[in-house]
PDB file of N, CA and C in Angstrom:
ATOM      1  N   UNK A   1     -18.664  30.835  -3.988  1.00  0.00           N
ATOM      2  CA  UNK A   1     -17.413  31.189  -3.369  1.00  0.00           C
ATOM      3  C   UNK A   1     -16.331  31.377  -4.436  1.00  0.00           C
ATOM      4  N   UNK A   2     -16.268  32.299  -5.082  1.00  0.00           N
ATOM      5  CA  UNK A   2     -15.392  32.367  -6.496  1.00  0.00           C
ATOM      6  C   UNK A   2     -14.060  33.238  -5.834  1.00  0.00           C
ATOM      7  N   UNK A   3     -13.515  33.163  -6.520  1.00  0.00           N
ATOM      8  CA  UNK A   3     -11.668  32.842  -5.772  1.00  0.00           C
ATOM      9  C   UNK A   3     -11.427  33.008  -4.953  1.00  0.00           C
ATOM     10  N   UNK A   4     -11.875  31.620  -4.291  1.00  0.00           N
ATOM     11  CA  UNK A   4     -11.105  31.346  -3.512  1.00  0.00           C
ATOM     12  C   UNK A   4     -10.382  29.997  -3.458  1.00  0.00           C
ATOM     13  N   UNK A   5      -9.001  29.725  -2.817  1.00  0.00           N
ATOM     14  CA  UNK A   5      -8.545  28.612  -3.372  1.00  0.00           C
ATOM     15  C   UNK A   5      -8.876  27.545  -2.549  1.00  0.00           C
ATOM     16  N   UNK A   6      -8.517  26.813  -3.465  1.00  0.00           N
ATOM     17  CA  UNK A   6      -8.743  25.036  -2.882  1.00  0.00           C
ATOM     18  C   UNK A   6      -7.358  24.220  -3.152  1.00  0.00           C
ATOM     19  N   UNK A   7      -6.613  23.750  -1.667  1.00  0.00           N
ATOM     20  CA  UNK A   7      -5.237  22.977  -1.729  1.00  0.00           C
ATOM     21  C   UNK A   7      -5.831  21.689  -2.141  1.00  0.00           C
ATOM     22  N   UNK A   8      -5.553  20.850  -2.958  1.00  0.00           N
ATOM     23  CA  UNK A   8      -5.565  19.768  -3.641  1.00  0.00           C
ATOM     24  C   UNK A   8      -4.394  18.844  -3.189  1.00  0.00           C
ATOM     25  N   UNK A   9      -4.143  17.793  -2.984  1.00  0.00           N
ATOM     26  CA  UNK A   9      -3.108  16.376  -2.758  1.00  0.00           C
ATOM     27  C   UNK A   9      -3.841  15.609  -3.863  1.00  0.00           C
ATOM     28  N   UNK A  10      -2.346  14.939  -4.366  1.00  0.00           N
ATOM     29  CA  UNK A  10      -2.820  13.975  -5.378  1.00  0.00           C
ATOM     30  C   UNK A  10      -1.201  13.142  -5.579  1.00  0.00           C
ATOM     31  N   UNK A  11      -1.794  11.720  -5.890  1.00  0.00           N
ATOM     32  CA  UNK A  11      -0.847  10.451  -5.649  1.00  0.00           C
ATOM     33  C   UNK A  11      -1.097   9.807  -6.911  1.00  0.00           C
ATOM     34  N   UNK A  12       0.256   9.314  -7.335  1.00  0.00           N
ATOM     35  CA  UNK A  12       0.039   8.868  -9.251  1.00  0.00           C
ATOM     36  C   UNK A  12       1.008   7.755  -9.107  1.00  0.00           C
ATOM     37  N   UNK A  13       0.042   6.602  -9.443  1.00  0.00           N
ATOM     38  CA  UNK A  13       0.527   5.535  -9.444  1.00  0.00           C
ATOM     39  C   UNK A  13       0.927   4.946 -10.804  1.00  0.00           C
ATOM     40  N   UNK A  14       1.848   4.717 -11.286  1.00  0.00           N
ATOM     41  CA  UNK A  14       2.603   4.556 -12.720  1.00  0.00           C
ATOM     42  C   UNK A  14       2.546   3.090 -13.218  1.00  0.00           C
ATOM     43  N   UNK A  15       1.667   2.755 -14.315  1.00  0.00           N
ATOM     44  CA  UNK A  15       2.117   1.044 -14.258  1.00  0.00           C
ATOM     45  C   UNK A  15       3.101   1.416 -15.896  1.00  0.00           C
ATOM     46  N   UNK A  16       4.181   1.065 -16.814  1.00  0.00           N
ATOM     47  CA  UNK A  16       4.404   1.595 -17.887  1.00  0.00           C
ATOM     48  C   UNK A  16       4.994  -0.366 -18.256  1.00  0.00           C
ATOM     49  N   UNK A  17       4.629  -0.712 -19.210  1.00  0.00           N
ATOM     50  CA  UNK A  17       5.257  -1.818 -19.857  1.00  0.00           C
ATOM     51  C   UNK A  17       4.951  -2.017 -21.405  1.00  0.00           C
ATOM     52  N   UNK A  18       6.139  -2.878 -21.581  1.00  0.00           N
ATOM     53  CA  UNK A  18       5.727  -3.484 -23.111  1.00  0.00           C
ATOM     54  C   UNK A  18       4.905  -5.022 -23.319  1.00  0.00           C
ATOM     55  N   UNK A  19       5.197  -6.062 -22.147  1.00  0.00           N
ATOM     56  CA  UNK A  19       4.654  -6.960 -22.599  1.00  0.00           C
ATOM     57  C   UNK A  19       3.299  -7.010 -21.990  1.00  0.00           C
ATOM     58  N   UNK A  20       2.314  -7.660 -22.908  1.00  0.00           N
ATOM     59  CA  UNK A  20       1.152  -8.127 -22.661  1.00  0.00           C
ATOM     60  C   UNK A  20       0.554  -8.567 -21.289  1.00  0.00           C
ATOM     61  N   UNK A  21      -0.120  -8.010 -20.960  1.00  0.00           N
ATOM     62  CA  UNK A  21      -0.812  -8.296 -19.779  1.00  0.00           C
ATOM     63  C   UNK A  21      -2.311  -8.028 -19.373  1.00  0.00           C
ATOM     64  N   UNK A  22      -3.404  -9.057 -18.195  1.00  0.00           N
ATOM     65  CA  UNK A  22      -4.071  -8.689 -18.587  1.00  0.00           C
ATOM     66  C   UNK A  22      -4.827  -7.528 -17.299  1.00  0.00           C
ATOM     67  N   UNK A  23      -5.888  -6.963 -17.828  1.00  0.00           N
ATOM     68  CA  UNK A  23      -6.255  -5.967 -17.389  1.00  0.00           C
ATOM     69  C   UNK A  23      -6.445  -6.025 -15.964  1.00  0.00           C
ATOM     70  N   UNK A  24      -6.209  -6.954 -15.314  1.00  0.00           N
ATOM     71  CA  UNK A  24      -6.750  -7.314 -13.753  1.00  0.00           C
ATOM     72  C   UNK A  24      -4.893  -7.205 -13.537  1.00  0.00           C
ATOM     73  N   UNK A  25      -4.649  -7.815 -14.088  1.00  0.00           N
ATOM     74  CA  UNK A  25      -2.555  -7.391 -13.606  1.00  0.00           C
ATOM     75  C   UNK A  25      -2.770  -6.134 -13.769  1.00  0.00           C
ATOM     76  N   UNK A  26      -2.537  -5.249 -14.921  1.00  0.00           N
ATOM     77  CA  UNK A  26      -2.307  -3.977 -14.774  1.00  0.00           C
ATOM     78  C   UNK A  26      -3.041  -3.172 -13.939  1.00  0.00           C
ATOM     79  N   UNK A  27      -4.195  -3.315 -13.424  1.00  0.00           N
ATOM     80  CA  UNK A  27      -4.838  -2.508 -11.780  1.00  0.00           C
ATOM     81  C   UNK A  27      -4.056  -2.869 -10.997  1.00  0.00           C
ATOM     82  N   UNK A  28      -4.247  -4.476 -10.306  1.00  0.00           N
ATOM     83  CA  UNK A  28      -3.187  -4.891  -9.269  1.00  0.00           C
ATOM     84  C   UNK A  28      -1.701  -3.951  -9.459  1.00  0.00           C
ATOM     85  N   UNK A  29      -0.906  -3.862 -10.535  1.00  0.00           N
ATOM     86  CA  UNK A  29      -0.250  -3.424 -10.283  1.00  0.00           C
ATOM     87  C   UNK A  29      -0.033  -1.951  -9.901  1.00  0.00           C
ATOM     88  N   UNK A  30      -0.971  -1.048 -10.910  1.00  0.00           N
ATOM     89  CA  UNK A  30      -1.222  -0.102 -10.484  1.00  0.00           C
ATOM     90  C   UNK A  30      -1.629   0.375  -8.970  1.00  0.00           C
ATOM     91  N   UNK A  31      -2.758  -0.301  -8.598  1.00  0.00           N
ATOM     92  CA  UNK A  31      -2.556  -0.493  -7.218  1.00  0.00           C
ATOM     93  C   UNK A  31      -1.817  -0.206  -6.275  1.00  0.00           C
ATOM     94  N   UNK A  32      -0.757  -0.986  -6.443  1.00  0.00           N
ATOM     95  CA  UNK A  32       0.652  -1.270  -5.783  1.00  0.00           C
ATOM     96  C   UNK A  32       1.280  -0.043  -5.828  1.00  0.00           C
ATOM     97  N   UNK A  33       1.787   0.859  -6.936  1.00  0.00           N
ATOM     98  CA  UNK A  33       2.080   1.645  -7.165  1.00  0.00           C
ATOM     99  C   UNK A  33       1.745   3.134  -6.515  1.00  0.00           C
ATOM    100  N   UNK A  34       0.101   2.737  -6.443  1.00  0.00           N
ATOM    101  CA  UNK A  34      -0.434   4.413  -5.685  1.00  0.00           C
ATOM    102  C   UNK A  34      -0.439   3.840  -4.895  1.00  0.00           C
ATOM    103  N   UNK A  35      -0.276   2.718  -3.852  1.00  0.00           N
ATOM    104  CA  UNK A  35       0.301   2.284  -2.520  1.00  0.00           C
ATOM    105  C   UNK A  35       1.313   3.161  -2.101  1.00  0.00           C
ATOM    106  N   UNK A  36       2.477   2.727  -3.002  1.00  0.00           N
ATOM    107  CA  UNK A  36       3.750   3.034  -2.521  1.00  0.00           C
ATOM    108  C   UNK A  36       3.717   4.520  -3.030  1.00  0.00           C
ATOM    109  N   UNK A  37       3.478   5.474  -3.952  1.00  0.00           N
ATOM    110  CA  UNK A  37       3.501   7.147  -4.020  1.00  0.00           C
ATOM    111  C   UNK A  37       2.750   7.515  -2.968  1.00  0.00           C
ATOM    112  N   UNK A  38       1.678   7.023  -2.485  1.00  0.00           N
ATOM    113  CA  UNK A  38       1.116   7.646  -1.080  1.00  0.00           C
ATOM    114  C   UNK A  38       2.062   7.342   0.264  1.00  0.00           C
ATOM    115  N   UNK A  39       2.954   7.005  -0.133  1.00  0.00           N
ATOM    116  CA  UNK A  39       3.811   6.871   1.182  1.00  0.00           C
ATOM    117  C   UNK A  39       5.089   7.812   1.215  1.00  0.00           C
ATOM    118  N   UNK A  40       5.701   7.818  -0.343  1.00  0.00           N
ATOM    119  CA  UNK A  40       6.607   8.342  -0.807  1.00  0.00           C
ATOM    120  C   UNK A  40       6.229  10.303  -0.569  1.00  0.00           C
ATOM    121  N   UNK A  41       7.552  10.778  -0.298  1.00  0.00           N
ATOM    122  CA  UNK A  41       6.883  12.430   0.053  1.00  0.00           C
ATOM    123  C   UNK A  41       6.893  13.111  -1.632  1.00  0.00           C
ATOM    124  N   UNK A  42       7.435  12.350  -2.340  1.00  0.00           N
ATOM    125  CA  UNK A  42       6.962  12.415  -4.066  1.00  0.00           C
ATOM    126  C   UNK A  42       5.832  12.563  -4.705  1.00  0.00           C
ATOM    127  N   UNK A  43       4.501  11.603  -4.073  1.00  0.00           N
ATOM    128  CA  UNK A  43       3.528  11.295  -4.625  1.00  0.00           C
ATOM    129  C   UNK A  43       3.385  10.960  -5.444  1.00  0.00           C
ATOM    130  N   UNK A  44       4.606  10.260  -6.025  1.00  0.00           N
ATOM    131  CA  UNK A  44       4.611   9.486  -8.040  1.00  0.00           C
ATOM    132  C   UNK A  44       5.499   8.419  -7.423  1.00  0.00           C
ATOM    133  N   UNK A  45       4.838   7.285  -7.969  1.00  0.00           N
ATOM    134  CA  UNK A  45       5.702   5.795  -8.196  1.00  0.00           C
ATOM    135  C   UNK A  45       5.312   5.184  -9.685  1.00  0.00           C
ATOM    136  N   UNK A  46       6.628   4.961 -10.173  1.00  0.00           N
ATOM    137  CA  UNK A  46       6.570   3.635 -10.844  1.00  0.00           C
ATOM    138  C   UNK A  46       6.510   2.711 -10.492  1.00  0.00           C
ATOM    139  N   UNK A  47       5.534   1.807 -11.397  1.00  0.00           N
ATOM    140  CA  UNK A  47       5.879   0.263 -10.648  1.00  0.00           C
ATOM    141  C   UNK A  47       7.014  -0.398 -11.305  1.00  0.00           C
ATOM    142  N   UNK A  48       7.291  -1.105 -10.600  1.00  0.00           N
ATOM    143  CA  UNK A  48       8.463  -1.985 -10.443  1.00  0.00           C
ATOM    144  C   UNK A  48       8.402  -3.569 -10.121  1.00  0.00           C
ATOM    145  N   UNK A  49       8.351  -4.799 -10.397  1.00  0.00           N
ATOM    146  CA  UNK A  49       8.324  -6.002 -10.133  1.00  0.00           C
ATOM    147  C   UNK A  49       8.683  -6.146  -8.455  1.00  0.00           C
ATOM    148  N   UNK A  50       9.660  -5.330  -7.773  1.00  0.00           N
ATOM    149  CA  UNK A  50       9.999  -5.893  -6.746  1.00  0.00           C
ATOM    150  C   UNK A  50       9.001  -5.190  -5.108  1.00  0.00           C
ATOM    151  N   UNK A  51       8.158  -4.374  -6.381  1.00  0.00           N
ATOM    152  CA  UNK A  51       6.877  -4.003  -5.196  1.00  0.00           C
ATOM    153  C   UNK A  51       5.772  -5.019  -5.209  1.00  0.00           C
ATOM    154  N   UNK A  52       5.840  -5.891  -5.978  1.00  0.00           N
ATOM    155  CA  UNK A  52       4.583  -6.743  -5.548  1.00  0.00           C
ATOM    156  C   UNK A  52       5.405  -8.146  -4.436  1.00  0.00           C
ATOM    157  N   UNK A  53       6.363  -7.545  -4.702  1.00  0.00           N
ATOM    158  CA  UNK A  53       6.897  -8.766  -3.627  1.00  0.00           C
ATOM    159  C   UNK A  53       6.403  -8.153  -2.273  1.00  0.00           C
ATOM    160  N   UNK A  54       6.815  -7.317  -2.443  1.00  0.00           N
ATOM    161  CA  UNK A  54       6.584  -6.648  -0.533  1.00  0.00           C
ATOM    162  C   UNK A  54       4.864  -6.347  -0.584  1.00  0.00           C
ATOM    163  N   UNK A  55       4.296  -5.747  -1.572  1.00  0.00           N
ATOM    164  CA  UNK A  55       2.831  -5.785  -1.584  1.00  0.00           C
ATOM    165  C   UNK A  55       2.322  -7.342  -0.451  1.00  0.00           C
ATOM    166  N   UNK A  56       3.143  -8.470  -1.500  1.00  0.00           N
ATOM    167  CA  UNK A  56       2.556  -9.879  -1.168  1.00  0.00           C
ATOM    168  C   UNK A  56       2.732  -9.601   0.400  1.00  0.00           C
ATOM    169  N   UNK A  57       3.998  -9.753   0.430  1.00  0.00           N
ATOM    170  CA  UNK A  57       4.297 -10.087   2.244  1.00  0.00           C
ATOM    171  C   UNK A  57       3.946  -9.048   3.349  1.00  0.00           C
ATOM    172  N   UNK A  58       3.506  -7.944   2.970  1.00  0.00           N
ATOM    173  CA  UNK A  58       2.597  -7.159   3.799  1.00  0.00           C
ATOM    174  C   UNK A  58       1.391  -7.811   3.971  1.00  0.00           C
ATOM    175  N   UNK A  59       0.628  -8.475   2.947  1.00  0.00           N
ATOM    176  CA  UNK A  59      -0.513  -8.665   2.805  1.00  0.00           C
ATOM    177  C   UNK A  59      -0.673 -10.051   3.557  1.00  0.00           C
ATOM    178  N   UNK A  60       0.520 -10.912   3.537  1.00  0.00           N
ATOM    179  CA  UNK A  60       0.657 -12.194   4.174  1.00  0.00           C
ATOM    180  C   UNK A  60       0.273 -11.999   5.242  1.00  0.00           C
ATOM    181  N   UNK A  61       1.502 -11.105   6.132  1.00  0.00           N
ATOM    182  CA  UNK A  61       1.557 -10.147   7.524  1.00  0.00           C
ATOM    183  C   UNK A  61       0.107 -10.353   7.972  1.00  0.00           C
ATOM    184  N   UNK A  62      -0.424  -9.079   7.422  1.00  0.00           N
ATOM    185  CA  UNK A  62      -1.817  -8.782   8.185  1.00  0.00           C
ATOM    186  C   UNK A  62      -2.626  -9.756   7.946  1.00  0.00           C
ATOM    187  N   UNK A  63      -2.575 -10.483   7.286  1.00  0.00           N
ATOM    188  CA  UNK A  63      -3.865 -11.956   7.009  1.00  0.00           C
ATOM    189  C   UNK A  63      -3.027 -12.767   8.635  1.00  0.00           C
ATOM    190  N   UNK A  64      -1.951 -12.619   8.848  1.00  0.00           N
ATOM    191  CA  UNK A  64      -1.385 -13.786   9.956  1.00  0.00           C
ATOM    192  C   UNK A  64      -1.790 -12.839  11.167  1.00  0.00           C
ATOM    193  N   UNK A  65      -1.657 -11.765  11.085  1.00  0.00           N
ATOM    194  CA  UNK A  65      -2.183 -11.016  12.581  1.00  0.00           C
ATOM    195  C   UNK A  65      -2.988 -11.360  12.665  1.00  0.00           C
ATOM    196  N   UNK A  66      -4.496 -11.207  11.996  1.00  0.00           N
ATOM    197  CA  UNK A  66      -5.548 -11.026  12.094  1.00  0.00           C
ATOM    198  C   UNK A  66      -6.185 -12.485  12.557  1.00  0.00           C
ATOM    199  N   UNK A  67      -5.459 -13.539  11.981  1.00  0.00           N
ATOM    200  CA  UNK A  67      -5.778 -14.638  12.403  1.00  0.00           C
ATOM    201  C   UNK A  67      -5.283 -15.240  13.670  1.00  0.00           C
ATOM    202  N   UNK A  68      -4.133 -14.311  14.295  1.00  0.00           N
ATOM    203  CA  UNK A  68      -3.614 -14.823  15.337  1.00  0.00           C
ATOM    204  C   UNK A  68      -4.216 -14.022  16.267  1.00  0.00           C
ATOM    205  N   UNK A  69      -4.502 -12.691  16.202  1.00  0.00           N
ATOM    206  CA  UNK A  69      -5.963 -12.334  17.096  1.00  0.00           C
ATOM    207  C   UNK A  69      -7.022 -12.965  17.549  1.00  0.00           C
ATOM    208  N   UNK A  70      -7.912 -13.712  16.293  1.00  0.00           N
ATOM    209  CA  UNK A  70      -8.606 -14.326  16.497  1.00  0.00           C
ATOM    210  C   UNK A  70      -8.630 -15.598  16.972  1.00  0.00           C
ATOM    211  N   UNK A  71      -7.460 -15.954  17.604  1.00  0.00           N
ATOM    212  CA  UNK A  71      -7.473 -17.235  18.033  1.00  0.00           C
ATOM    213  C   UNK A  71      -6.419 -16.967  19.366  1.00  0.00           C
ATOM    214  N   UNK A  72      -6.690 -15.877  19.725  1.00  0.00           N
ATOM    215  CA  UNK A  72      -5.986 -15.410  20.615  1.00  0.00           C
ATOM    216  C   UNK A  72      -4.416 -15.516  21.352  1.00  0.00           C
ATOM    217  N   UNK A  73      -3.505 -15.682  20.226  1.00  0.00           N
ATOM    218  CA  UNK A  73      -2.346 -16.400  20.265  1.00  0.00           C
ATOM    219  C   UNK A  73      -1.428 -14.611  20.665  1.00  0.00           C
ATOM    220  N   UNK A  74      -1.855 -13.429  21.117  1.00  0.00           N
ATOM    221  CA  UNK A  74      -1.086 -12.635  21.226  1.00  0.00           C
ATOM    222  C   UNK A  74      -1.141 -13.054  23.070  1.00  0.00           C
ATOM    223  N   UNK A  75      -0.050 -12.375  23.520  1.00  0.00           N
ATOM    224  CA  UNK A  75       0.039 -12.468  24.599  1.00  0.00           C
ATOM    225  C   UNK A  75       0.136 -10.816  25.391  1.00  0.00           C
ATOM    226  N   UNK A  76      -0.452 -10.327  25.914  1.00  0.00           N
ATOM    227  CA  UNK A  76      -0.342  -9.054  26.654  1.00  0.00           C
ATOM    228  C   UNK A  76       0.931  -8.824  27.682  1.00  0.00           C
ATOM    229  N   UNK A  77       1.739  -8.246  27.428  1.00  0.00           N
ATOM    230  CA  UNK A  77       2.560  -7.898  28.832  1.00  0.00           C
ATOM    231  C   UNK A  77       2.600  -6.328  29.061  1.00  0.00           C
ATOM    232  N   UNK A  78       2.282  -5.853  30.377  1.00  0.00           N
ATOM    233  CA  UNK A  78       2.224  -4.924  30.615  1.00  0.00           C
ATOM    234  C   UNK A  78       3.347  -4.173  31.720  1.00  0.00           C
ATOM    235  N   UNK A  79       3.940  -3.223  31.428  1.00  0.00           N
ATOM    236  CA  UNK A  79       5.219  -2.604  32.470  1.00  0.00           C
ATOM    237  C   UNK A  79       4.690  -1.600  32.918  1.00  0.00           C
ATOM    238  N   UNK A  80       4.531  -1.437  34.678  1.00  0.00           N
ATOM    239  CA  UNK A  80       4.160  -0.756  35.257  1.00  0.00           C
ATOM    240  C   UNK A  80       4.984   0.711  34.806  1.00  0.00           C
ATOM    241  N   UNK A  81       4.782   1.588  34.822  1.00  0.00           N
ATOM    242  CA  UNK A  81       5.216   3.101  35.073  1.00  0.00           C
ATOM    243  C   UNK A  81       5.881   2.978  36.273  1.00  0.00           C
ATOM    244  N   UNK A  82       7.062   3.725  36.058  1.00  0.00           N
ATOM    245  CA  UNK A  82       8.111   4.400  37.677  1.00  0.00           C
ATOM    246  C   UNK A  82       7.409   5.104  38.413  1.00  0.00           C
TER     247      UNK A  82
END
């Protein structure tokens, strides 16, 4: 199939520092980063220290749903339609 085109998407997650760190931080953070450019209509993030905060507490979040599912602590209420 020669020219013809192919639309491509692509998300770039930025880790850039000076101090020492080790290679399992710099994924995690990276990570974090093509987290947040896949959300962004940019598709480029730097990371930044104050994304692993919200990384964390998203991640808190869904560990507490998931456990409050399973122990069935949601409660259903349902509103009839007019």
């Amino acid at each position: 199939m020669p020219n013809e085109n192919i639309a491509v998407n692509i998300s770039v997650g930025i880790v850039h520092g000076l101090e020492p760190a080790s290679m399992t931080v710099w994924l995690r953070n990276g990570s974090i980063a093509l987290s947040n450019a896949k959300q962004d209509s940019t598709r480029l993030s730097y990371y930044v220290p104050e994304m692993a905060d919200v990384s964390r507490k998203r991640t808190q979040m869904v560990t507490q749903i998931k456990l409050a599912l399973e122990n069935h602590e949601f409660v259903p209420f349902y509103q009839p339609n007019s």
